[in-house]
Protein backbone atom coordinates (compact mmCIF):
# COMPACT_ATOMS: atom_id res chain seq x y z
CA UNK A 1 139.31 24.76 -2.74
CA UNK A 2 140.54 24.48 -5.77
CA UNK A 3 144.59 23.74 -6.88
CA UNK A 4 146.63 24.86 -9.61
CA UNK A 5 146.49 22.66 -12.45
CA UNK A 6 148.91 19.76 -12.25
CA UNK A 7 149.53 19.88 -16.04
CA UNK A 8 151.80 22.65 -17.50
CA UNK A 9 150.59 24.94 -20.00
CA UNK A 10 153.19 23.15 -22.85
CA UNK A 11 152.04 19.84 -21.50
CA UNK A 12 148.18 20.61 -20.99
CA UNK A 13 148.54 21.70 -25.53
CA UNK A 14 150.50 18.65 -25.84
CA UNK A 15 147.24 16.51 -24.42
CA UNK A 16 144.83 18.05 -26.29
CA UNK A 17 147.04 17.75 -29.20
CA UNK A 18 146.80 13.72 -28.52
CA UNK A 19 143.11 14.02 -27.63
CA UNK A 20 142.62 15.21 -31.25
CA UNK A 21 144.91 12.96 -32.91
CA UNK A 22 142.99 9.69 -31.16
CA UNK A 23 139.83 10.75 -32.79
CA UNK A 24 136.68 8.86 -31.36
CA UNK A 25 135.21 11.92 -30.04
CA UNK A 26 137.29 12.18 -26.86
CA UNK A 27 137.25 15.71 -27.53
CA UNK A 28 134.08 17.84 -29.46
CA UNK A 29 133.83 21.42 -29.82
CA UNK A 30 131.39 23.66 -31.99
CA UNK A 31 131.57 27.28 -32.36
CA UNK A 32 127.64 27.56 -32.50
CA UNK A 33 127.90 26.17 -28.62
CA UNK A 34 125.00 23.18 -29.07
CA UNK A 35 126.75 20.59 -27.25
CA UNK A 36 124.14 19.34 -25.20
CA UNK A 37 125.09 18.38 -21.68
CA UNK A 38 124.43 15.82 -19.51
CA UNK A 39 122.78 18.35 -16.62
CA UNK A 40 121.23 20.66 -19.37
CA UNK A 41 122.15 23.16 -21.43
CA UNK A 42 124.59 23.49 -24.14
CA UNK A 43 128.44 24.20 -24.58
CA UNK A 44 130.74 24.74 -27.03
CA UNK A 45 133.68 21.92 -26.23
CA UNK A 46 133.26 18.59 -24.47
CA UNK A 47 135.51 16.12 -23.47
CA UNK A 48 134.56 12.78 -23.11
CA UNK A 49 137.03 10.18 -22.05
CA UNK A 50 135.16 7.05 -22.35
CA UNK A 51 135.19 6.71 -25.54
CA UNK A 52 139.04 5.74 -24.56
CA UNK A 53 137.30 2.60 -24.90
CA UNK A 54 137.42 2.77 -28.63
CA UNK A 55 141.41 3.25 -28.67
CA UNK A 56 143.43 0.86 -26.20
CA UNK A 57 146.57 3.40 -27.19
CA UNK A 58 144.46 6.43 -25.88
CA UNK A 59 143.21 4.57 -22.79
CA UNK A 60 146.79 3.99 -21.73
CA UNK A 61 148.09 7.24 -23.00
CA UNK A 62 145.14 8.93 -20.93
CA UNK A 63 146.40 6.60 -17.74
CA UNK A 64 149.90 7.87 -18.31
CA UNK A 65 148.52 11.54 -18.05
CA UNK A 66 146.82 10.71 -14.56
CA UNK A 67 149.91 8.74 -13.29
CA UNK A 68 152.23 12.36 -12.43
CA UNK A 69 149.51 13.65 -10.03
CA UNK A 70 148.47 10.43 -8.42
CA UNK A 71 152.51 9.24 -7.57
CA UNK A 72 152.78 12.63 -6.30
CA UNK A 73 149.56 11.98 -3.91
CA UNK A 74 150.91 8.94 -2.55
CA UNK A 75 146.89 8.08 -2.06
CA UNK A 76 146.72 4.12 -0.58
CA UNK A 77 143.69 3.95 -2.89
CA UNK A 78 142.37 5.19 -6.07
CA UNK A 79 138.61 5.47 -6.37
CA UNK A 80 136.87 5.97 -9.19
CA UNK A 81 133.54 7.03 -10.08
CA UNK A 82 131.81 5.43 -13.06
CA UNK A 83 131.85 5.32 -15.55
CA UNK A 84 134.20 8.12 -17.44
CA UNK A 85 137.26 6.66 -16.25
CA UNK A 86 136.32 2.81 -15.58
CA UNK A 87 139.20 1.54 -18.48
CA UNK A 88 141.98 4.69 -17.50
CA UNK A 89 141.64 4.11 -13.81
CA UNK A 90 142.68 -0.10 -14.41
CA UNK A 91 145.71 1.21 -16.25
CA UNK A 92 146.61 3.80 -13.96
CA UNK A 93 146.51 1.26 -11.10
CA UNK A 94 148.84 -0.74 -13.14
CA UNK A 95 151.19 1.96 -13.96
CA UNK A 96 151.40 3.59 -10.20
CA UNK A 97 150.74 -0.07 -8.30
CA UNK A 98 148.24 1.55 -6.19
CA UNK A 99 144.70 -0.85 -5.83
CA UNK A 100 141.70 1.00 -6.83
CA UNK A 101 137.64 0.77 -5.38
CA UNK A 102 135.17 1.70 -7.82
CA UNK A 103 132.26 3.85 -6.12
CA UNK A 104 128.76 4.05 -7.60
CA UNK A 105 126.57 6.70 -7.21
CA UNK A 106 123.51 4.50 -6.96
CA UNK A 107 123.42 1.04 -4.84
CA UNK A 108 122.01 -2.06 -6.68
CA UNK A 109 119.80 -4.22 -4.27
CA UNK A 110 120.26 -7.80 -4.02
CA UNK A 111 124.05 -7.77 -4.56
CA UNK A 112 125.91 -10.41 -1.88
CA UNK A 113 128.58 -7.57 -2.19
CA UNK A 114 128.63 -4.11 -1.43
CA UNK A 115 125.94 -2.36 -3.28
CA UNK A 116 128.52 1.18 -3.66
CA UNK A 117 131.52 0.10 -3.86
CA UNK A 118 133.41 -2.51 -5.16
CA UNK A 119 136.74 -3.38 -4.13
CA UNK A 120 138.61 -3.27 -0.68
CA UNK A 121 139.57 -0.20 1.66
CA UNK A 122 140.69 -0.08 5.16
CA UNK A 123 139.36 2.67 8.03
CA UNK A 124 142.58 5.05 7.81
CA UNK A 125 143.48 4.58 4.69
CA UNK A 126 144.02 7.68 2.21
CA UNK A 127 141.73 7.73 -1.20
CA UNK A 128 141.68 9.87 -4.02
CA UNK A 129 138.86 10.47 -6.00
CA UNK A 130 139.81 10.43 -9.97
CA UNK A 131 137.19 11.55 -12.67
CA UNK A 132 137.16 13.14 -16.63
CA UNK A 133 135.94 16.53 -15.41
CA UNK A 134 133.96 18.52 -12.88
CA UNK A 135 131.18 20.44 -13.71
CA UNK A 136 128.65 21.68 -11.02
CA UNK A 137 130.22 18.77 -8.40
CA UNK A 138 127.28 16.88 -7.98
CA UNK A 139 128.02 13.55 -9.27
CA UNK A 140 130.97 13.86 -5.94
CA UNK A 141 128.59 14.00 -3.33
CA UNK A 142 127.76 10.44 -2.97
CA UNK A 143 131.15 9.35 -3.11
CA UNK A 144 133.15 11.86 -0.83
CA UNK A 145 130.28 10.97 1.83
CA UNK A 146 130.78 7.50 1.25
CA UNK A 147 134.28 7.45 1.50
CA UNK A 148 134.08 9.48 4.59
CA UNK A 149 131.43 6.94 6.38
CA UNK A 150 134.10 4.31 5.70
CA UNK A 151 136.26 6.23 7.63
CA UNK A 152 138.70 7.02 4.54
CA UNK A 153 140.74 10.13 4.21
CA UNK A 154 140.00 12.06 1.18
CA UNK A 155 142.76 13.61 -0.69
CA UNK A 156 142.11 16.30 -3.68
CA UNK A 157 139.43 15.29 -5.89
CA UNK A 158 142.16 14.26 -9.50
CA UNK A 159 140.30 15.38 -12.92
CA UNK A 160 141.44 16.07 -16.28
CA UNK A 161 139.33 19.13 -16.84
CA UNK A 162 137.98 21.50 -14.70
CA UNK A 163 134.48 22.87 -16.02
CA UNK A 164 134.16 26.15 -13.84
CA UNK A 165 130.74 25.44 -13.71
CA UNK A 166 129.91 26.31 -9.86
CA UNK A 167 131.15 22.91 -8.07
CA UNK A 168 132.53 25.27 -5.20
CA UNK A 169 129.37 26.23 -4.26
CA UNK A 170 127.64 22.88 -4.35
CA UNK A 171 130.54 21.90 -2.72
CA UNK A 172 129.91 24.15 0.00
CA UNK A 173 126.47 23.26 0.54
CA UNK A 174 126.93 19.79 1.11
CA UNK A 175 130.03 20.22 3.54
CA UNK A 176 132.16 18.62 1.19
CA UNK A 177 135.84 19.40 2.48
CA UNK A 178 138.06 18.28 -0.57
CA UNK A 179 140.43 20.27 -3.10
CA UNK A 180 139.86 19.56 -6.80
CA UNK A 181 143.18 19.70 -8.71
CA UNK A 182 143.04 19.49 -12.39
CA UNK A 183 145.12 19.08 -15.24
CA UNK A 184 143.37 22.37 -16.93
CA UNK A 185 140.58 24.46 -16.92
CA UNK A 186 137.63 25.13 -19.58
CA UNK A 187 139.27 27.97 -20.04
CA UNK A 188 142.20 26.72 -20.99
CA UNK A 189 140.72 24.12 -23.61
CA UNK A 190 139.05 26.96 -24.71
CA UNK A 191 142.11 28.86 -25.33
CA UNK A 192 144.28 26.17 -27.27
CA UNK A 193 141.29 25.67 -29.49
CA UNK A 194 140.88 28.91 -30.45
CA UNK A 195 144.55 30.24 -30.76
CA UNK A 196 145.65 27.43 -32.70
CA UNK A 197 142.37 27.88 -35.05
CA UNK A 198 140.30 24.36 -34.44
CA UNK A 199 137.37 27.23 -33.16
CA UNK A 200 136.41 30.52 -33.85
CA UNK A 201 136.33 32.89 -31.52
CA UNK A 202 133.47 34.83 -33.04
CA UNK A 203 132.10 35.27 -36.71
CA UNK A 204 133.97 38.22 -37.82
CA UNK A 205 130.96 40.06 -39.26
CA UNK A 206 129.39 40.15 -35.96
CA UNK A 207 132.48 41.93 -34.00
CA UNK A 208 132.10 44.47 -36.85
CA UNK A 209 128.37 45.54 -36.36
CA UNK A 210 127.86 44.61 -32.54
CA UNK A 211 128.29 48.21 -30.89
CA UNK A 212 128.30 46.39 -27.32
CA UNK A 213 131.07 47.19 -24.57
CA UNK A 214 130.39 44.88 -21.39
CA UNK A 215 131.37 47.07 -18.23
CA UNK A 216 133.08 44.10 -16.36
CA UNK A 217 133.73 46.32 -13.54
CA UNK A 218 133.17 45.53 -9.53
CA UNK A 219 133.26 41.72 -10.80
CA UNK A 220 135.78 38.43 -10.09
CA UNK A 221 137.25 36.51 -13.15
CA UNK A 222 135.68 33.18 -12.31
CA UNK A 223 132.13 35.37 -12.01
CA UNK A 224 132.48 36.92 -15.21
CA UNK A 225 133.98 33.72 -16.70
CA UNK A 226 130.67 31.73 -17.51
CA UNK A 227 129.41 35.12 -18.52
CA UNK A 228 131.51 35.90 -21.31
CA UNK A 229 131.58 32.11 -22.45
CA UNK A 230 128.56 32.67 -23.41
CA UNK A 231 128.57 36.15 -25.22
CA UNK A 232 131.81 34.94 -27.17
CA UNK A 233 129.27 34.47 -30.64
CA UNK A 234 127.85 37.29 -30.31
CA UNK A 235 131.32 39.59 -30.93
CA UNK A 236 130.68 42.12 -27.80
CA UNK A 237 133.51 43.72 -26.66
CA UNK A 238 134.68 43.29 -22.76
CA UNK A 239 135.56 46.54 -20.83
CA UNK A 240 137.74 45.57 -17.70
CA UNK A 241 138.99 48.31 -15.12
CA UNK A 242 139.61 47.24 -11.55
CA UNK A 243 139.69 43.64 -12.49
CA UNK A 244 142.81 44.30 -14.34
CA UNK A 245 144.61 45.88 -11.29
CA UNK A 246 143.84 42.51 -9.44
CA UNK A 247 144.58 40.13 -12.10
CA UNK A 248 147.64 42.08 -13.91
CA UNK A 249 147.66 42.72 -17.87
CA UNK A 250 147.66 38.39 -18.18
CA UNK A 251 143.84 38.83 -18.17
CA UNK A 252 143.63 40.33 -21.74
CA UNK A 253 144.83 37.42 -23.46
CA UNK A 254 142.72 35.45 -21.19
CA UNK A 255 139.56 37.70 -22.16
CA UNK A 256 140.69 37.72 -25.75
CA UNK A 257 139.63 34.36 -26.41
CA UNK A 258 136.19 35.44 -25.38
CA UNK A 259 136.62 38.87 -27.49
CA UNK A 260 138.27 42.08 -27.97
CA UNK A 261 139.28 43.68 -25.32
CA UNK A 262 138.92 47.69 -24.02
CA UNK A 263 141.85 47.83 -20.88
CA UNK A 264 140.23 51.19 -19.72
CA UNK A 265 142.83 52.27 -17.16
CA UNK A 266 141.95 55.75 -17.66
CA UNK A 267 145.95 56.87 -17.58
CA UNK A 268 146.40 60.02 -16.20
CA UNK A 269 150.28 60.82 -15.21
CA UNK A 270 153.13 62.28 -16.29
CA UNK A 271 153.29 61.91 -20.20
CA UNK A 272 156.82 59.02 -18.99
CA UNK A 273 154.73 57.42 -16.86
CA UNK A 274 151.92 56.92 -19.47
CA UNK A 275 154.19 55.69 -21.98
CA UNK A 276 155.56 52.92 -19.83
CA UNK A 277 152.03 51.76 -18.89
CA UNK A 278 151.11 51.92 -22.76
CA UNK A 279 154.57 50.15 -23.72
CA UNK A 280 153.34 47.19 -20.75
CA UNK A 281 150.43 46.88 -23.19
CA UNK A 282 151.85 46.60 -26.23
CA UNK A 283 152.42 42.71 -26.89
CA UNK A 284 148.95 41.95 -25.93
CA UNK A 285 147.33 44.31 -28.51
CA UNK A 286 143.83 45.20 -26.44
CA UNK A 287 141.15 46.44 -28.58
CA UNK A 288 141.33 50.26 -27.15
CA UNK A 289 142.70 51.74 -24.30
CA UNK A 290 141.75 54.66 -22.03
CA UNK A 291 143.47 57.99 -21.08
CA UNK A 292 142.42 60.87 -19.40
CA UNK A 293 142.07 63.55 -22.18
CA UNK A 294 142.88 66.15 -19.07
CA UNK A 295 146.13 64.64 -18.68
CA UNK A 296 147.60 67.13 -21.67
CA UNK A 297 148.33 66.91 -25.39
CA UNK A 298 151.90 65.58 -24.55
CA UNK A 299 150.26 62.77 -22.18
CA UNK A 300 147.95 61.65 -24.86
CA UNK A 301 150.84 61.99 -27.52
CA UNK A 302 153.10 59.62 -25.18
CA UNK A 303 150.39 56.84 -25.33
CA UNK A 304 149.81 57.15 -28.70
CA UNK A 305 153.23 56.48 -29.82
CA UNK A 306 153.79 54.11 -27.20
CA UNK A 307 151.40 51.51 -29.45
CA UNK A 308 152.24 53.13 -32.36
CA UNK A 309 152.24 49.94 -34.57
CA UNK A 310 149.56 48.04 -32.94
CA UNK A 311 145.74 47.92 -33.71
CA UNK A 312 145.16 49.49 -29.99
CA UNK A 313 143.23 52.34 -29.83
CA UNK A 314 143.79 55.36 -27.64
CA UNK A 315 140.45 56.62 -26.23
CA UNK A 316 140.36 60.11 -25.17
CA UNK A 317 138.11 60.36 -22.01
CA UNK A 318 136.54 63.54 -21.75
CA UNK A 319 134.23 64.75 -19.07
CA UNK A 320 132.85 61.37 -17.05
CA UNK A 321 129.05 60.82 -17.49
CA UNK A 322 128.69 61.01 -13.35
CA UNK A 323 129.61 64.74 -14.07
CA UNK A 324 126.01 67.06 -13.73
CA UNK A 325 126.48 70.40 -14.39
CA UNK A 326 127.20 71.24 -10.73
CA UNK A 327 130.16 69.03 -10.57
CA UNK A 328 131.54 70.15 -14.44
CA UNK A 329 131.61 73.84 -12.80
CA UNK A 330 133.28 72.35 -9.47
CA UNK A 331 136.17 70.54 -10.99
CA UNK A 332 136.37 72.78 -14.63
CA UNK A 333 134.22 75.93 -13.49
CA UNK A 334 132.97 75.43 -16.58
CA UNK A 335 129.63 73.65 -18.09
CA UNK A 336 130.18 70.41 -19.26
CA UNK A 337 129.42 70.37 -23.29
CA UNK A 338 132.36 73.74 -23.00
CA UNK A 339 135.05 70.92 -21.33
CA UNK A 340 134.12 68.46 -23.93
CA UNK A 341 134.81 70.38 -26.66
CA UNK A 342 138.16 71.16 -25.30
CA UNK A 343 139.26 68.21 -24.36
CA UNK A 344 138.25 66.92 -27.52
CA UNK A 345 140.09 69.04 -29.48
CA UNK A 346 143.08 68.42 -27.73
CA UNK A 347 142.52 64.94 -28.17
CA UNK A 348 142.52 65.21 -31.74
CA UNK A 349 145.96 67.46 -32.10
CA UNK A 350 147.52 64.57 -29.99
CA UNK A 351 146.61 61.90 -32.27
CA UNK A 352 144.19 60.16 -29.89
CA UNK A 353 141.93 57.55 -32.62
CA UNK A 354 138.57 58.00 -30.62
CA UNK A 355 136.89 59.96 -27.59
CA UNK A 356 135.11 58.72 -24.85
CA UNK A 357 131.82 61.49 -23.76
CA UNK A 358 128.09 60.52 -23.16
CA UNK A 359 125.63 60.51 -25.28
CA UNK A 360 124.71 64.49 -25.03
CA UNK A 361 127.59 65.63 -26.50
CA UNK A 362 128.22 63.21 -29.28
CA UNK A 363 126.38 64.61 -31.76
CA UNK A 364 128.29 68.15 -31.86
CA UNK A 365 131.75 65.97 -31.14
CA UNK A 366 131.10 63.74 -34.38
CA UNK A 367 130.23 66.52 -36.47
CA UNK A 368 133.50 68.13 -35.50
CA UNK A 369 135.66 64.75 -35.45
CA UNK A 370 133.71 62.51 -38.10
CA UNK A 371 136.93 60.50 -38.40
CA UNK A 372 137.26 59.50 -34.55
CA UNK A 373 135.96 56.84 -32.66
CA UNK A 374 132.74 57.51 -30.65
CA UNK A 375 132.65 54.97 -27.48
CA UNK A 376 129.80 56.61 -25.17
CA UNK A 377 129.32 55.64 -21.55
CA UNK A 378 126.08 56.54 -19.60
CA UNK A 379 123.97 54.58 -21.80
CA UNK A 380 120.48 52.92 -20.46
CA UNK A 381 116.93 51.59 -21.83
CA UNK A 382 114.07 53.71 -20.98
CA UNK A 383 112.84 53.11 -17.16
CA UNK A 384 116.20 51.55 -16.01
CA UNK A 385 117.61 53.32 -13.02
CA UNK A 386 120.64 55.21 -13.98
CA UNK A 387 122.60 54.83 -10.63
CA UNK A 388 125.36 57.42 -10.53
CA UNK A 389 124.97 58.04 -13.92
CA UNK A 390 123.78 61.96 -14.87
CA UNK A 391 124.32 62.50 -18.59
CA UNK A 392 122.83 59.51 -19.74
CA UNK A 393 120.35 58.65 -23.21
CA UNK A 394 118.85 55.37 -24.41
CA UNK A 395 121.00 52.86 -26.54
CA UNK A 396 119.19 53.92 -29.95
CA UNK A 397 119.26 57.59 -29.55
CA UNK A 398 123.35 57.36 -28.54
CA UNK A 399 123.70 55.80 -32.13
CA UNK A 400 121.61 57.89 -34.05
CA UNK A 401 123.76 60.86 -32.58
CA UNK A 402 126.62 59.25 -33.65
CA UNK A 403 127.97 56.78 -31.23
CA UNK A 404 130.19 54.18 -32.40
CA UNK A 405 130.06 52.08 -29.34
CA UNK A 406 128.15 51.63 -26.18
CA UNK A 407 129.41 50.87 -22.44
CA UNK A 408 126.27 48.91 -20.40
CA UNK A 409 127.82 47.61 -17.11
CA UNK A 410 124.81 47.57 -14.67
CA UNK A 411 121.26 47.13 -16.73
CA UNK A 412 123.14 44.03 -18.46
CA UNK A 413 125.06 42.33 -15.72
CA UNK A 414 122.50 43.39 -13.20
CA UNK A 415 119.77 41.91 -15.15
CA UNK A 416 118.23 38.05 -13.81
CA UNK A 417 119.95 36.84 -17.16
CA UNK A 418 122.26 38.80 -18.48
CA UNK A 419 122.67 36.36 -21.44
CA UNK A 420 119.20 37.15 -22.94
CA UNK A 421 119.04 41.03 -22.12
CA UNK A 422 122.41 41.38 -24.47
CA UNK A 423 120.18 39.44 -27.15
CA UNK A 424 117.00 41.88 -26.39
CA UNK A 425 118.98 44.85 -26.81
CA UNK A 426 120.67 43.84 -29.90
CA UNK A 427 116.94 42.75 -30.79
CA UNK A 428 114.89 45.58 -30.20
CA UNK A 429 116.97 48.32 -28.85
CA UNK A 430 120.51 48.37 -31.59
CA UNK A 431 119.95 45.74 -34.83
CA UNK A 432 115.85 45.72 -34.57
CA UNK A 433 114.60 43.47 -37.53
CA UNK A 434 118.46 42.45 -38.78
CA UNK A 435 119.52 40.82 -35.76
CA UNK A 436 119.54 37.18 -36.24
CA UNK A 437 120.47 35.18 -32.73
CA UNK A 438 123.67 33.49 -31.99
């Protein structure tokens, strides 16, 4: 289980703030995410308290930080697992007067002592575990099962950072029965750093020519978290629908550090209704969002002047790419291409900035409209099943009919990496010979 973060959002800028102005490393970050860590892989920010050991003033300012959490705890020992917070944890048993056991993850033979851990604890007695971070919760196996063999009660597992990096499962696996509270999230280091300009959320020449709209749709926020960590370089824009119903309009700002965001909520209401929802959206700027281009011209007009002001696009849906021909003449009893044009057109006289149709229909719309947006849904590499999908085309043959952008939900997220089939399309499907990878 995890707890919300003991730090405030003020307090958790105010740390990293510190964390910078120490120096010695204690916090790294690089926008080209090479990092290297400790179970593999790369990142773009790492924290890395101790090197407190090069600063006595950050060693004791770090202790300070863990002191609120642990008095509120009451734990009648502090544990600590070596050796990230060896030099805090002596502090913070000074500042909060409760002893400490350290807890290795390895014995070492032919000690007189105990081999794992070092110090004194009674059967009975409360613990909590204190750390720098959690990643995938691995290095906390030993130690919760050792505490637990010495008959301890374990409290919430204290950290400074929470990585997000799948600890709940592992955690899970190895019947591990202890809450994690943290002082932040990855997330939110990843925020600060970026709104306050120490990162970059992405090279501005790639948001321009990466056509890419991730369908985040049917999906949790702390699934597509480590997804979109990852994409950030590459500058493709994240499509959110349900997911925004569940986590309320707080998760574009959250997205936006990962890149821009299209809040396609499809509006279709009365033209007062509309404008509120459009008004809601207007201090968070999203990259585009949706209306239903069969909700009128006065509808469309509503949302439009709603964000007049802002960069936010209005996209005009049209006629939905699960539409065949038999369904266009249930709902319109008409063929689909004759709906799009008039719901295009309507679109246009109500000031909408783009249109939403599939990839059969842009051609004639962008001949009509050359000045209008072109986001096309329905979109799929040859041999890829198309689901639900009926007026679909390939990625290169939606742009060379005119397509601005492209929505891929499924084929990318679907895929056994979804990481590398967003660099093979960009490779060999979008940029061919250009693309150069993040």
């Amino acid at each position: 289980m995890q707890m919300q973060p003991w730090l405030t959002t003020q307090e958790q800028e105010e740390v990293l703030e510190n964390l910078i102005r120490f120096g010695g490393d204690l916090l790294k970050w690089d926008n080209a995410r090479k990092l290297p860590l400790k179970s593999g892989g790369c990142t773009d920010i790492y924290i890395n308290l101790r090197n407190e050991r090069n600063s006595p003033l950050a060693a004791r300012y770090i202790a300070q930080i863990y002191r609120n959490p642990l008095l509120r705890l009451e734990p009648d020992v502090l544990a600590e697992v070596p050796d990230a917070v060896s030099g805090i944890a002596a502090h913070l048993s000074q500042l909060t007067r409760i002893p400490r056991i350290t807890i290795r993850e390895k014995e070492k033979a032919g000690r007189a002592t105990d081999g794992v851990i070092i110090g004194t604890a009674r059967a009975g007695q409360s613990v909590s575990i204190m750390d720098d971070v959690i990643t995938d919760g691995k290095s906390k196996i030993v130690p919760y099962h050792k505490c637990h063999e010495r008959g301890l009660k374990v409290g919430p597992l204290v950290v400074l950072v929470d990585r997000q990096q799948g600890w709940k499962k592992v955690f899970r696996e190895n019947n591990i029965r202890m809450d994690v509270w943290p002082g932040m999230t990855l997330h939110d280091v990843r925020r600060f750093l970026i709104n306050e300009g120490y990162m970059q959320r992405c090279a501005a020449q790639a948001e321009e020519q990466n056509p890419l709209i991730i369908a985040l749709d049917g999906k949790e926020w702390e699934d597509i978290l480590p997804l979109v960590d990852v994409l950030r370089p590459m500058g493709c824009i994240l499509k959110v629908n349900d997911l925004l119903f569940h986590e309320g309009m707080e998760l574009i700002p959250n997205l936006q550090v990962y890149g821009r965001v299209m809040a396609d909520l499809k509006n279709h209401d009365i033209p007062k209704t509309v404008e509120n929802t459009c008004k809601r959206l207007r201090k968070y700027a999203p990259w585009a969002v949706t209306v239903h281009a069969s909700g009128s011209g006065d509808m469309i007009s509503a949302a439009v002047a709603a964000l007049e002001g802002t960069p936010t696009k209005v996209l005009a849906v049209t006629v939905l790419t699960s539409f065949d021909e038999k369904a266009s003449k249930e709902v319109y009893n008409r063929r689909s291409i004759e709906e799009v044009r008039k719901l295009a057109w309507i679109a246009h006289q109500s000031g909408a900035h783009g249109l939403v149709c599939s990839p059969k229909e842009v051609a004639e719309m962008k001949k009509f409209y050359p000045r209008m947006t072109f986001v096309t849904p329905g979109v799929r590499s040859a041999g890829v099943d198309v689901a639900d999908q009926k007026r679909v085309d390939t990625p290169a043959a939606a742009l060379e009919s005119g397509a601005d952008y492209l929505v891929m939900g499924r084929q990318i997220l679907g895929a056994p990496d979804p990481t590398a089939e967003v660099h093979r399309l960009l490779k060999e499907e979008i940029w061919g010979a250009q693309y150069q990878e993040c």
